[in-house]
C-alpha atoms as a PDB file:
ATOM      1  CA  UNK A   1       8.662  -3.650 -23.817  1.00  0.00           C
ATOM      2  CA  UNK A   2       5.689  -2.291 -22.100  1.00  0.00           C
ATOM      3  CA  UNK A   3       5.978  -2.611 -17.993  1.00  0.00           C
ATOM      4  CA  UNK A   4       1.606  -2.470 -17.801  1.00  0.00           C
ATOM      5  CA  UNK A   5       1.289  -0.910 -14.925  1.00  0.00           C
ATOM      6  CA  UNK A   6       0.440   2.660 -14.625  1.00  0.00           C
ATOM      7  CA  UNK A   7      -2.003   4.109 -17.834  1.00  0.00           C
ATOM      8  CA  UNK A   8      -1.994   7.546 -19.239  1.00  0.00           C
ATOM      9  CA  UNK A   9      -4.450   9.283 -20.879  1.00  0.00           C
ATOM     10  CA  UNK A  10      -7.003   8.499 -17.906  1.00  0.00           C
ATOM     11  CA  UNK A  11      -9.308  11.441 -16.456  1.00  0.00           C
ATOM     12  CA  UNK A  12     -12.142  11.418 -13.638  1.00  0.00           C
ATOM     13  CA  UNK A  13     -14.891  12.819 -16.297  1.00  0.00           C
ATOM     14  CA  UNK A  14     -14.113  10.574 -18.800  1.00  0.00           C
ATOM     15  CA  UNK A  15     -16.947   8.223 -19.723  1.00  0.00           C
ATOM     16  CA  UNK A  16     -16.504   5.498 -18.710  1.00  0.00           C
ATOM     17  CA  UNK A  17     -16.829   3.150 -21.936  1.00  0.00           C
ATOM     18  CA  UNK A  18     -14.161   5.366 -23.051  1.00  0.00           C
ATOM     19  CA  UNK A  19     -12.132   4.889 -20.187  1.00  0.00           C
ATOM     20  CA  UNK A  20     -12.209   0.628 -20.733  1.00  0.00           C
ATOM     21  CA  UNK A  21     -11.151   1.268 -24.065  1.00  0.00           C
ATOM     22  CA  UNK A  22      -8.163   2.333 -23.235  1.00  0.00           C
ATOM     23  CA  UNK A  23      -7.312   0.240 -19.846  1.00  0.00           C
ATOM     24  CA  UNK A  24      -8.309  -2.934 -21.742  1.00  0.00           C
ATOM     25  CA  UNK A  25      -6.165  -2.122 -25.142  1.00  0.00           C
ATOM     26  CA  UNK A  26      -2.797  -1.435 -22.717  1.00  0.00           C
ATOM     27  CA  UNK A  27      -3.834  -4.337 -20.506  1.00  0.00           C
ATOM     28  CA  UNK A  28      -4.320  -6.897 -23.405  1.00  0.00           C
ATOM     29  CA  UNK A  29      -1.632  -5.368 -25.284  1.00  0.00           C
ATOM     30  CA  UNK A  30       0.772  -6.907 -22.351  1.00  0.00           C
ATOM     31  CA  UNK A  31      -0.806 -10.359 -22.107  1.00  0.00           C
ATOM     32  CA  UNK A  32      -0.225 -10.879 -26.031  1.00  0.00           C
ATOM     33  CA  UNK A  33       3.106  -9.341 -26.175  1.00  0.00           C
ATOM     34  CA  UNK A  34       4.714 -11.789 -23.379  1.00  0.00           C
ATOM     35  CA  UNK A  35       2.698 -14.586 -24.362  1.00  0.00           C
ATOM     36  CA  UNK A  36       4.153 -15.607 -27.640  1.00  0.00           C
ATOM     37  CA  UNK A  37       7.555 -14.949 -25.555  1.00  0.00           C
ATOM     38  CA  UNK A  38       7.308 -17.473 -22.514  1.00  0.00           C
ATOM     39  CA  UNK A  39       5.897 -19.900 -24.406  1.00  0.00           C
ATOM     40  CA  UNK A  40       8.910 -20.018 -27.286  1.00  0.00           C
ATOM     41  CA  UNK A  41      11.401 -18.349 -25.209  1.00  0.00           C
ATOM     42  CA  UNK A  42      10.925 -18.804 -21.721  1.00  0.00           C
ATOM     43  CA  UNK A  43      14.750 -20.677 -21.166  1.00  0.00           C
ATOM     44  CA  UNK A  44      16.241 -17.188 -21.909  1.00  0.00           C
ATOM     45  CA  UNK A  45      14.943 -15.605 -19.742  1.00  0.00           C
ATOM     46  CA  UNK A  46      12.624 -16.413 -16.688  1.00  0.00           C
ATOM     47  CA  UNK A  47      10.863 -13.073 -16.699  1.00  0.00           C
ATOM     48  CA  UNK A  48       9.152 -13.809 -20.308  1.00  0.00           C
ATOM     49  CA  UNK A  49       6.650 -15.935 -17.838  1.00  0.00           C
ATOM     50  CA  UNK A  50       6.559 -13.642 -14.911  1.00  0.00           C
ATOM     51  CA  UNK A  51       5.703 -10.555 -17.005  1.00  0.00           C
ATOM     52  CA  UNK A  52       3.063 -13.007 -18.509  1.00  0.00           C
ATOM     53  CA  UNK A  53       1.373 -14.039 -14.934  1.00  0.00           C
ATOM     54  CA  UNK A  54       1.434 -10.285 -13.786  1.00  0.00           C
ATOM     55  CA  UNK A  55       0.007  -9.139 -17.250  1.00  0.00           C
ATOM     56  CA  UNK A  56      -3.183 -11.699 -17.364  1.00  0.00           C
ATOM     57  CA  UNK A  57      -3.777 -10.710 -13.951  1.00  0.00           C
ATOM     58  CA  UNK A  58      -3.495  -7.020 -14.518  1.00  0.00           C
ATOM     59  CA  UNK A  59      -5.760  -7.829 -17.696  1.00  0.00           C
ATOM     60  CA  UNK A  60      -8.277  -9.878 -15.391  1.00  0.00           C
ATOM     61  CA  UNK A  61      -8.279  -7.016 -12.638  1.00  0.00           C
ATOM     62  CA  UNK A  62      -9.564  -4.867 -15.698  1.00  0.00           C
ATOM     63  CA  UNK A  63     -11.985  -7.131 -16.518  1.00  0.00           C
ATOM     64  CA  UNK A  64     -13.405  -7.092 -13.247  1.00  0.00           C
ATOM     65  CA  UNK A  65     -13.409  -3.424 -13.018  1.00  0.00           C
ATOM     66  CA  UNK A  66     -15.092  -2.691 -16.233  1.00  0.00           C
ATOM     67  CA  UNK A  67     -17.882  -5.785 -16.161  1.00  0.00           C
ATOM     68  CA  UNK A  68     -20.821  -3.304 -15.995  1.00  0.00           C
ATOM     69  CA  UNK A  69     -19.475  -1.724 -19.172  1.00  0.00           C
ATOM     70  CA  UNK A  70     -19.172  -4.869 -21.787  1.00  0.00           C
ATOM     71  CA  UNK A  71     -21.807  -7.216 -22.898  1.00  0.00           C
ATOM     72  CA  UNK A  72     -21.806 -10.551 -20.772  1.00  0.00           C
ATOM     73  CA  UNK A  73     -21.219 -13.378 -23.314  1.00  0.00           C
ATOM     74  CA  UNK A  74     -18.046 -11.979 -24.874  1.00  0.00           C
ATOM     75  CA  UNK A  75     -16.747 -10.762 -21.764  1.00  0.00           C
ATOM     76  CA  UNK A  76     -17.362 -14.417 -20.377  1.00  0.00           C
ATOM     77  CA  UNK A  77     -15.190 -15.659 -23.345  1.00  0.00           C
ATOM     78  CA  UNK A  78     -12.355 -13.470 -23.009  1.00  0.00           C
ATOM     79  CA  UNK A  79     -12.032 -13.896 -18.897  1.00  0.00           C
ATOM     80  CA  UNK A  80     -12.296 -18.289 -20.010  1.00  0.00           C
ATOM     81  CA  UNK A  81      -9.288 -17.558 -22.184  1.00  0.00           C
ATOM     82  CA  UNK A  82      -7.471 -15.525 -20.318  1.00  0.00           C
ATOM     83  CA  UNK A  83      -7.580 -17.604 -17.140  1.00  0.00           C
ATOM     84  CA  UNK A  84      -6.257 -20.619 -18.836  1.00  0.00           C
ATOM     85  CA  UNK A  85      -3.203 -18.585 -20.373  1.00  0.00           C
ATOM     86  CA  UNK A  86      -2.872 -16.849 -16.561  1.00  0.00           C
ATOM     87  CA  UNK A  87      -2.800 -20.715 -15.104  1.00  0.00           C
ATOM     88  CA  UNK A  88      -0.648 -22.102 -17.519  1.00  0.00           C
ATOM     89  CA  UNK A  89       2.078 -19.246 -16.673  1.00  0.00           C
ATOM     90  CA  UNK A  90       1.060 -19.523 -12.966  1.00  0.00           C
ATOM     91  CA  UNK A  91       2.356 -23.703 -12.841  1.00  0.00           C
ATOM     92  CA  UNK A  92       5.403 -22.532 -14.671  1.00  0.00           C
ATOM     93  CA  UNK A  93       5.769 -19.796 -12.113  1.00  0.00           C
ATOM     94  CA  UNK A  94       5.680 -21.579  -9.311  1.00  0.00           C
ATOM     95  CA  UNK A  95       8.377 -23.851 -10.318  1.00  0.00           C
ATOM     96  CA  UNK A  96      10.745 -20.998 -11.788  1.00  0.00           C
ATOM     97  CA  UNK A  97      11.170 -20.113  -8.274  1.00  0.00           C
ATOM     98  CA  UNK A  98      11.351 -23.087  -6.907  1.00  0.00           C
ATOM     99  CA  UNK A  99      14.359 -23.884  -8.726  1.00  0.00           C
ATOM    100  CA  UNK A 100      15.986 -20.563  -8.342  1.00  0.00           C
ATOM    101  CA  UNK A 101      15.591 -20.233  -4.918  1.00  0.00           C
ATOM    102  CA  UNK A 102      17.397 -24.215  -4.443  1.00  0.00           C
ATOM    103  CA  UNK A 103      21.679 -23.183  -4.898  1.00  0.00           C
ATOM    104  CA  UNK A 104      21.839 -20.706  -2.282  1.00  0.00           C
ATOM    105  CA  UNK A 105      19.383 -22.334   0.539  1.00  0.00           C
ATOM    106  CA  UNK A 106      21.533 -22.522   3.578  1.00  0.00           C
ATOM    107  CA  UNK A 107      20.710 -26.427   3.961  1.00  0.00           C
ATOM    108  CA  UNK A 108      22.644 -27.218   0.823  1.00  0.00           C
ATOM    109  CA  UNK A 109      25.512 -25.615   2.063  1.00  0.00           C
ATOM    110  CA  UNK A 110      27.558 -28.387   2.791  1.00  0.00           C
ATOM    111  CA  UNK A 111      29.064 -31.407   0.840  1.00  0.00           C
ATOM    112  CA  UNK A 112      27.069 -33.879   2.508  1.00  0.00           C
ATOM    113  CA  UNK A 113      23.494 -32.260   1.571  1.00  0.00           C
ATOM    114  CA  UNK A 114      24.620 -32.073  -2.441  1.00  0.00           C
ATOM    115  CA  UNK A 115      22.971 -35.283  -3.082  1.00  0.00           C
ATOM    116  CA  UNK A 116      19.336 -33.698  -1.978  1.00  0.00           C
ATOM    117  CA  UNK A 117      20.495 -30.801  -3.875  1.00  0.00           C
ATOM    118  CA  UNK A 118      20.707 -32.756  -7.387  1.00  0.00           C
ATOM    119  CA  UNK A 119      17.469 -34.574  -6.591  1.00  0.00           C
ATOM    120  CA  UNK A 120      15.568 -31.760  -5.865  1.00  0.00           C
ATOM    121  CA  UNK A 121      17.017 -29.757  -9.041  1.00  0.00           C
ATOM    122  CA  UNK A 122      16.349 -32.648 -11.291  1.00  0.00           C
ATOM    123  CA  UNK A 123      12.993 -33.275  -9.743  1.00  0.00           C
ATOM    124  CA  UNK A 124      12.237 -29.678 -10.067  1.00  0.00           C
ATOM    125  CA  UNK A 125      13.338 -29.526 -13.513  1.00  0.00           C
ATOM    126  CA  UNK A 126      11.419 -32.197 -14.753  1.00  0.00           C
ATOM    127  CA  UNK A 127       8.222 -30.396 -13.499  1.00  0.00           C
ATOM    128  CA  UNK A 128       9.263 -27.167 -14.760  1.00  0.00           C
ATOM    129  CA  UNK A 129       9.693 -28.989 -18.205  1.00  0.00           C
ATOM    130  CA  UNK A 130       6.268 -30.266 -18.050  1.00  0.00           C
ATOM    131  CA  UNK A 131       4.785 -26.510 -17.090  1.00  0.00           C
ATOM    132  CA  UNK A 132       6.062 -25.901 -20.315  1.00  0.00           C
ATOM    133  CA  UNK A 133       4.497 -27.964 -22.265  1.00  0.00           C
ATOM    134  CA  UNK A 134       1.535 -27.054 -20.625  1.00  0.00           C
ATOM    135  CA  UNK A 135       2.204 -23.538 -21.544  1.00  0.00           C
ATOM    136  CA  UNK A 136       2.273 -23.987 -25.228  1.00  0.00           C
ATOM    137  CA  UNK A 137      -0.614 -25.560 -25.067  1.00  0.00           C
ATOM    138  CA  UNK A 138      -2.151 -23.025 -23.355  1.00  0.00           C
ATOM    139  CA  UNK A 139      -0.734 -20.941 -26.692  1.00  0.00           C
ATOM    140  CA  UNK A 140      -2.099 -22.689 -29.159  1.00  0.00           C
ATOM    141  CA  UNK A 141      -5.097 -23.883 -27.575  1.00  0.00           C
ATOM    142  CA  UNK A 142      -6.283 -20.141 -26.063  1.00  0.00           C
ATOM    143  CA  UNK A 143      -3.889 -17.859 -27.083  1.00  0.00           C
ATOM    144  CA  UNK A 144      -5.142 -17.127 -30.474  1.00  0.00           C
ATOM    145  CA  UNK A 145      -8.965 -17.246 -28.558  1.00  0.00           C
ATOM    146  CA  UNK A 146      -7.873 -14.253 -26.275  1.00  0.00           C
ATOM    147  CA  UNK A 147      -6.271 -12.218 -29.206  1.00  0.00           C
ATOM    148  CA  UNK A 148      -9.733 -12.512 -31.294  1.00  0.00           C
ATOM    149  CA  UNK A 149     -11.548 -12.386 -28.535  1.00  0.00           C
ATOM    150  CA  UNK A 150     -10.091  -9.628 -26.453  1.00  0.00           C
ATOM    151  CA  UNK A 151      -9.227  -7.316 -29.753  1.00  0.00           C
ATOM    152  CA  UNK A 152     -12.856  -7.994 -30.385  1.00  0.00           C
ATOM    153  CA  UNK A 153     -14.444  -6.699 -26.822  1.00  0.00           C
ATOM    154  CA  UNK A 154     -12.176  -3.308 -26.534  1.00  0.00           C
ATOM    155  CA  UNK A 155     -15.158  -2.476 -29.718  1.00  0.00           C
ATOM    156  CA  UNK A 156     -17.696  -3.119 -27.351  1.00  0.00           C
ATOM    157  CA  UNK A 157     -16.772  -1.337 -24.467  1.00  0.00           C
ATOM    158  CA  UNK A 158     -20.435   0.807 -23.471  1.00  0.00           C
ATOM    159  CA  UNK A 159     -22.106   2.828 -20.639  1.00  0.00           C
ATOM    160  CA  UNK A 160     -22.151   0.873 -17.467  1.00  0.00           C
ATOM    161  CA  UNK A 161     -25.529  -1.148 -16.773  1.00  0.00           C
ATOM    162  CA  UNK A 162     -27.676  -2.128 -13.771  1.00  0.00           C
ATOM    163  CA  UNK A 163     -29.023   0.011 -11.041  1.00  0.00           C
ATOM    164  CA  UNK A 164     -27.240   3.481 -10.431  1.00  0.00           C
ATOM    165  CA  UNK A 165     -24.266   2.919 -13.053  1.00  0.00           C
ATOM    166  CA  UNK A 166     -21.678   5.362 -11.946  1.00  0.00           C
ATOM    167  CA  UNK A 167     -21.970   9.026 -14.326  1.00  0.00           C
ATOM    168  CA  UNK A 168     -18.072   8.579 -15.122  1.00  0.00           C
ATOM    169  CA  UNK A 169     -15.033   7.157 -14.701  1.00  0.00           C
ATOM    170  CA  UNK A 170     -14.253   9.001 -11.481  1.00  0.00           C
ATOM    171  CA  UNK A 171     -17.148   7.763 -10.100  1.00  0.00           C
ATOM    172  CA  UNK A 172     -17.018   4.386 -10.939  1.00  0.00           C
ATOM    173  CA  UNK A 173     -13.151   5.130  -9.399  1.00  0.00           C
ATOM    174  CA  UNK A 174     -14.713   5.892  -5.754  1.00  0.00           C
ATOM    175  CA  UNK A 175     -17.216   3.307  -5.100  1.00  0.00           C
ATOM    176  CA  UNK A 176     -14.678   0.440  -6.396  1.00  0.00           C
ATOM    177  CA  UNK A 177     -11.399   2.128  -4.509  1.00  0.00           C
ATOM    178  CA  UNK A 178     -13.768   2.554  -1.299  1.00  0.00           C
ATOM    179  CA  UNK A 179     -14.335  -1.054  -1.203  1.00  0.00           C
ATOM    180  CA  UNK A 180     -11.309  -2.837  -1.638  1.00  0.00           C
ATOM    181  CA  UNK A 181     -10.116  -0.254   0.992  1.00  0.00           C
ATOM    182  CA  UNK A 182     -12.266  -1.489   3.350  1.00  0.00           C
ATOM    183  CA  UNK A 183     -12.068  -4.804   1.900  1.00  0.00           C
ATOM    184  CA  UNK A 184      -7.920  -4.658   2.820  1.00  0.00           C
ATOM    185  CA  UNK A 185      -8.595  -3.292   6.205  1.00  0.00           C
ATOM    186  CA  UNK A 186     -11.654  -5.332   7.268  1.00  0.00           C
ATOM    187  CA  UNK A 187      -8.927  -8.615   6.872  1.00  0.00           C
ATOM    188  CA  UNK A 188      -6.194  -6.859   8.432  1.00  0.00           C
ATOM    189  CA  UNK A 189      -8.428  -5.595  11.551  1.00  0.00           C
ATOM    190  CA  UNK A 190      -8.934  -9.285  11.724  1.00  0.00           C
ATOM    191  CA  UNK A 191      -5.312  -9.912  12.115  1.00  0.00           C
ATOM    192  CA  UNK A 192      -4.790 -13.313  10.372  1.00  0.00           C
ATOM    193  CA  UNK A 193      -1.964 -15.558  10.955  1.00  0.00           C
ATOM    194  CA  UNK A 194      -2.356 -19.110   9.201  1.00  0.00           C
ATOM    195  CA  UNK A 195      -0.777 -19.282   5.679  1.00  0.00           C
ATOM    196  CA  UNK A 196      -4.298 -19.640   4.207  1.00  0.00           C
ATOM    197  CA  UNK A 197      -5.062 -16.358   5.764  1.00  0.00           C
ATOM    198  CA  UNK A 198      -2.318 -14.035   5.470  1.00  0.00           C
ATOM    199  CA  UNK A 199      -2.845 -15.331   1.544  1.00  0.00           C
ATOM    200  CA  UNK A 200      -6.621 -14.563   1.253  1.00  0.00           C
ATOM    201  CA  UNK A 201      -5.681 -11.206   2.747  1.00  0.00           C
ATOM    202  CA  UNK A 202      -2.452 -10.874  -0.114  1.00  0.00           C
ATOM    203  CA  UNK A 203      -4.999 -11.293  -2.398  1.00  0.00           C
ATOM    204  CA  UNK A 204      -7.396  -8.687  -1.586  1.00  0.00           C
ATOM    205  CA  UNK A 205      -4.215  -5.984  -1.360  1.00  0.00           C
ATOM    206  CA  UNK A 206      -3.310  -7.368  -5.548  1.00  0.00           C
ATOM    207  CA  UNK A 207      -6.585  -6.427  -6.269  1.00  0.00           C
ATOM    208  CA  UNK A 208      -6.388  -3.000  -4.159  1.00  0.00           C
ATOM    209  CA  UNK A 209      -2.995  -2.635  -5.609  1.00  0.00           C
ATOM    210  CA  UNK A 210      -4.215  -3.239  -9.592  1.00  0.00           C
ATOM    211  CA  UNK A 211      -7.589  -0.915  -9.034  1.00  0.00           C
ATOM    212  CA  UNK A 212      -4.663   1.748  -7.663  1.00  0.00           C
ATOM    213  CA  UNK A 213      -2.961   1.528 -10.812  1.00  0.00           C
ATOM    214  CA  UNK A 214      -6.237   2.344 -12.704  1.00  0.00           C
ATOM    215  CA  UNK A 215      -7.559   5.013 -10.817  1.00  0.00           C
ATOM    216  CA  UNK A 216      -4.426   6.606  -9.653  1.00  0.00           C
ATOM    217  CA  UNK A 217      -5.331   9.910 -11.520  1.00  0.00           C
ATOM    218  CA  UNK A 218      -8.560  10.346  -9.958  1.00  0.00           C
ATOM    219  CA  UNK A 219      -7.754  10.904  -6.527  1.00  0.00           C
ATOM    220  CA  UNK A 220      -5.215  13.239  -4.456  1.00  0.00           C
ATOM    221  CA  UNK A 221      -1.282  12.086  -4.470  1.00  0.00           C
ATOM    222  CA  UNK A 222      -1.714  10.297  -1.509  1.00  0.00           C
ATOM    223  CA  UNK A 223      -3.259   7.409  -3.081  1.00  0.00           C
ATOM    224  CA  UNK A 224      -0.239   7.044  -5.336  1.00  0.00           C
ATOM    225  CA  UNK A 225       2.627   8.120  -3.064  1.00  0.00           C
ATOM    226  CA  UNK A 226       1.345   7.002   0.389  1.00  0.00           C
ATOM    227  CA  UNK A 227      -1.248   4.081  -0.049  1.00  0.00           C
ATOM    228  CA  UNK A 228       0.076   2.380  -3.073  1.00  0.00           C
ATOM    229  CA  UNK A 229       3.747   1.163  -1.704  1.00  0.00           C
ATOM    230  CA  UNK A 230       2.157  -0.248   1.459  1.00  0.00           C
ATOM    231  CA  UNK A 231      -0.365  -2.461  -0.016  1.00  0.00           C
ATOM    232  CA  UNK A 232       2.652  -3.052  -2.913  1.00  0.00           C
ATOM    233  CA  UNK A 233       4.827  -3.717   0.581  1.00  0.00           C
ATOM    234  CA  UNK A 234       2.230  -6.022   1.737  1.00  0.00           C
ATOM    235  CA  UNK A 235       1.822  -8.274  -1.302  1.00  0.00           C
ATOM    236  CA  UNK A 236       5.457  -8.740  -1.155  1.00  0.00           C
ATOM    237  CA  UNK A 237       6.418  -9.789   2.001  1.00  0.00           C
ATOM    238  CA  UNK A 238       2.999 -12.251   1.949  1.00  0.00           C
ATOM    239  CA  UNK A 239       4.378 -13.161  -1.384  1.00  0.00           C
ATOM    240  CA  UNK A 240       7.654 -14.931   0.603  1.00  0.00           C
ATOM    241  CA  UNK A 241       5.689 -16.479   2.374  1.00  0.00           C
ATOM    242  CA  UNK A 242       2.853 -17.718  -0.135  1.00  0.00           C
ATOM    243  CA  UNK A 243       6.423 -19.072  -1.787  1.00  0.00           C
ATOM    244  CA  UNK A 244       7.452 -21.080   0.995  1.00  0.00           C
ATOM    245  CA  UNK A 245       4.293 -22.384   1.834  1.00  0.00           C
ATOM    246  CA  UNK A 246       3.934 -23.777  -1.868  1.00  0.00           C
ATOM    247  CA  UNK A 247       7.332 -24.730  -1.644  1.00  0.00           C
ATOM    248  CA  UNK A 248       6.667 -26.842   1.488  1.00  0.00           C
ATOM    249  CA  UNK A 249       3.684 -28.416  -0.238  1.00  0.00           C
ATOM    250  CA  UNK A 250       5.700 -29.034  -2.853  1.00  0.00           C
ATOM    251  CA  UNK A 251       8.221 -30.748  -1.062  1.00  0.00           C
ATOM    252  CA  UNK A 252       5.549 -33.198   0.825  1.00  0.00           C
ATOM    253  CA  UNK A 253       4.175 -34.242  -2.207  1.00  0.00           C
ATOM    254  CA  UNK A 254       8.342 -35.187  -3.595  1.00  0.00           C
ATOM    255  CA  UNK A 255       8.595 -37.017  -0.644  1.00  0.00           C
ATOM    256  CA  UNK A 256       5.436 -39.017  -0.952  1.00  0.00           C
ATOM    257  CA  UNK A 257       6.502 -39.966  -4.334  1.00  0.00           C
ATOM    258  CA  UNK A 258       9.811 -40.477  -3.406  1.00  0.00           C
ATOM    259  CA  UNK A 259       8.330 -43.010  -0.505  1.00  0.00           C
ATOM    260  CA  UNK A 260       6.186 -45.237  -3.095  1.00  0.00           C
ATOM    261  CA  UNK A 261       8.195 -44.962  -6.109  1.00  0.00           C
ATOM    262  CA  UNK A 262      11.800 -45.230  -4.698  1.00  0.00           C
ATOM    263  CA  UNK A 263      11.912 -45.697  -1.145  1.00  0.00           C
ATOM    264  CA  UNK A 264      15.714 -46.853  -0.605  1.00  0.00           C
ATOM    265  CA  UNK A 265      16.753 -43.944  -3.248  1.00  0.00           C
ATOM    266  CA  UNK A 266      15.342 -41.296  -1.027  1.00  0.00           C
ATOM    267  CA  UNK A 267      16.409 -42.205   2.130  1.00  0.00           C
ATOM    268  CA  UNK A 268      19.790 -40.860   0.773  1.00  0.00           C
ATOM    269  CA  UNK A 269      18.582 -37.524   0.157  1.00  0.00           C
ATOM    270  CA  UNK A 270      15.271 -37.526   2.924  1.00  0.00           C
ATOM    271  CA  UNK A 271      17.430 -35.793   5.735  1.00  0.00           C
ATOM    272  CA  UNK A 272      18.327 -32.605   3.142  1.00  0.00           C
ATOM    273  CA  UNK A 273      14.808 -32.764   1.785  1.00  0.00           C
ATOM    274  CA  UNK A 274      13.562 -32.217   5.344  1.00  0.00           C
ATOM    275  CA  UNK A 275      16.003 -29.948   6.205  1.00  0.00           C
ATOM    276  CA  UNK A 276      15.290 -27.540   3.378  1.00  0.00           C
ATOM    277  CA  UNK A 277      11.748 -28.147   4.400  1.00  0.00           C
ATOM    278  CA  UNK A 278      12.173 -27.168   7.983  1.00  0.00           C
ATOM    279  CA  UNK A 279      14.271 -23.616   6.664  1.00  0.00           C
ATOM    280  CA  UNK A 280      11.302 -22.720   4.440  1.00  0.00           C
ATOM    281  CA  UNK A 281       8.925 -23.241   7.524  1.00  0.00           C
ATOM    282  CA  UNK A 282      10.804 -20.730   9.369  1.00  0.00           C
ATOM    283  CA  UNK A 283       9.683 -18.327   7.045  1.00  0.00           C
ATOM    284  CA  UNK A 284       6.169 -18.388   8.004  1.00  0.00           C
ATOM    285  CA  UNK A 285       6.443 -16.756  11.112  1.00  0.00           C
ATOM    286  CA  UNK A 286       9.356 -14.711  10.147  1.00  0.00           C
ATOM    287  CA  UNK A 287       6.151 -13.359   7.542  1.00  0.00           C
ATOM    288  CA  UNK A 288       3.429 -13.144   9.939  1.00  0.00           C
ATOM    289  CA  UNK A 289       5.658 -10.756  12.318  1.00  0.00           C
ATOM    290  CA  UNK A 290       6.596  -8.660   9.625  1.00  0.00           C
ATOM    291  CA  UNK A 291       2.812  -8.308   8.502  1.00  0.00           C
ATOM    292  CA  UNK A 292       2.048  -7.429  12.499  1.00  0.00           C
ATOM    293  CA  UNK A 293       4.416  -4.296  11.469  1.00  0.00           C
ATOM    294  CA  UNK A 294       2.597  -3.698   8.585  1.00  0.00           C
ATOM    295  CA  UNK A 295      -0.762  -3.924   9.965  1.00  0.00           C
ATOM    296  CA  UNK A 296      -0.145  -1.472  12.852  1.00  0.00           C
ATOM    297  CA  UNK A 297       0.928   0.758  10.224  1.00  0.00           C
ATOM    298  CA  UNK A 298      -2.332   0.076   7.911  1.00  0.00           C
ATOM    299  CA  UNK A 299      -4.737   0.416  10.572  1.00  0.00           C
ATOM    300  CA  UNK A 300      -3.168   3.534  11.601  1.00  0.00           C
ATOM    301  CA  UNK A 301      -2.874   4.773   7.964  1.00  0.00           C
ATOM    302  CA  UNK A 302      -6.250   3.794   7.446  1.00  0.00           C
ATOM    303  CA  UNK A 303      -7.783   5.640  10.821  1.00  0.00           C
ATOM    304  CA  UNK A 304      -6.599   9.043   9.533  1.00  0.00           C
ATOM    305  CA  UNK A 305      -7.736   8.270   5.870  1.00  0.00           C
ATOM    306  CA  UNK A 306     -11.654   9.634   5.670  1.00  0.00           C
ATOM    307  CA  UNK A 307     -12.945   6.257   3.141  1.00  0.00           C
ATOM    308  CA  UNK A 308     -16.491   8.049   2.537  1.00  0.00           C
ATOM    309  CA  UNK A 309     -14.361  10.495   0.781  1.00  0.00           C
ATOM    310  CA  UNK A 310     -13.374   8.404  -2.118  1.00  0.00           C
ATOM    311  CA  UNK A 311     -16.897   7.156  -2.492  1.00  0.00           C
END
């Protein structure tokens, strides 16, 4: 199976209509090869639907890159169907590690917590279930769209358009590295701390971290060897705590269900619901301090790093 993530065959002089050619056809090739996979297979294996999240937004990050260089109304069509195959893996996702992460939390440790335990793996079952179904649907409703569609657009790939299209694909490399660069470090020089934030800010560093794994080849090692695993660093230890904060919200809205739907049945499991809920809260600030490391690093990375030069 491919892993999608670093592309050969790229160059700085290549055209760049050449160059979307072949990020798109690797990109897509990813998206349509998992698909088919977590949608008829996803109870063997949990990574069927992670591959497919990563891959549609690899694939979207593509899209984005090349815009200038394919024709508006197809590329429209191929982004519509590709977001509602990147959804659909994204709700079944979110409760894949939700349920994984349930057995070994610390709360559930002990005999008395066990019936919180089985609600919440039940509960969280059920849902998953349902993100299932949604995920077929998602198949058969915009899966064959994308493969038409997106097997369709890698023959339209052309010169960029609009004022002062970049000569090449090494230019086109510089002005879009440059920016998320400053992008990442504008947000980090702001030094966020609420959830919402530090998320915004994981954001930007996926989309720093996908452009990297484009344009790798068209800048010195350092790009690959030095700035790459920090913003890859980053995304990960905001991703823990994007997970418990989702988690948390998850948990409120069990609760509030719990309250109008079976109020004396949840007051048996309410104490282990809240404590799980107050161990995932912990990790919020257990993230922000490790991003404060981080982003002392960054900023100091980034002070030494001369950004005009890559565009």
């Amino acid at each position: 199976m491919a892993d999608g993530k670093w592309i050969a065959g790229l160059t700085p002089k290549m055209p760049v209509a050449e160059a979307a050619k072949i990020v798109l056809a690797e990109r897509f090739a990813v998206v349509r090869q998992f698909l088919p996979l977590a949608a008829g297979r996803a109870w063997e294996d949990a990574e069927f639907v992670h591959q497919l999240r990563v891959g549609a937004r690899r694939a979207g990050a593509a899209l984005r890159v090349f815009a200038d260089a394919l024709p508006g109304k197809p590329l429209k069509a191929t982004k519509r169907a590709l977001r509602a195959v990147r959804q659909a893996a994204g709700d079944a996702r979110d409760w894949d590690v939700f349920l994984a992460a349930l057995p070994d939390a610390k709360p559930f440790a002990g005999a008395t917590a066990k019936p919180a335990l089985d609600f919440l793996l039940g509960y969280a079952f059920g849902q998953r279930a349902a993100a299932q179904a949604r995920l077929i649907t998602a198949e058969v409703n915009s899966g064959l769209e994308f493969r038409e569609r997106s097997e369709a657009l890698l023959e339209r790939t052309r010169a960029p358009e609009g004022d002062d299209p970049p000569a090449n694909f090494g230019a086109l490399a510089g002005r879009q590295l440059g920016v998320l660069l400053r992008e990442l470090t504008q947000e980090a020089e702001a030094n966020p701390t609420e959830p919402a934030a530090l998320h915004a800010l994981r954001i930007t560093a996926k989309r720093l971290r996908y452009a990297i794994e484009l344009f790798a080849d068209c800048f010195p090692p350092l790009v690959k060897e030095s700035i790459y695993p920090a913003v890859e660093s980053v995304q990960e230890l905001l991703g823990e705590v994007q997970d418990a904060t989702v988690s948390m919200s998850s948990l409120v809205d069990i609760r509030a269900r719990g309250a109008a739907v079976m109020p004396q049945q949840l007051a048996r499991v309410k104490k282990g619901i809240d404590s799980y809920s107050a161990a995932l809260r912990k990790k919020v600030p257990l993230g922000a301090k490790a991003f404060a490391k981080w982003r002392k690093e960054w900023l100091v990375q980034m002070t030494s790093l001369k950004l005009d030069a890559l565009s």
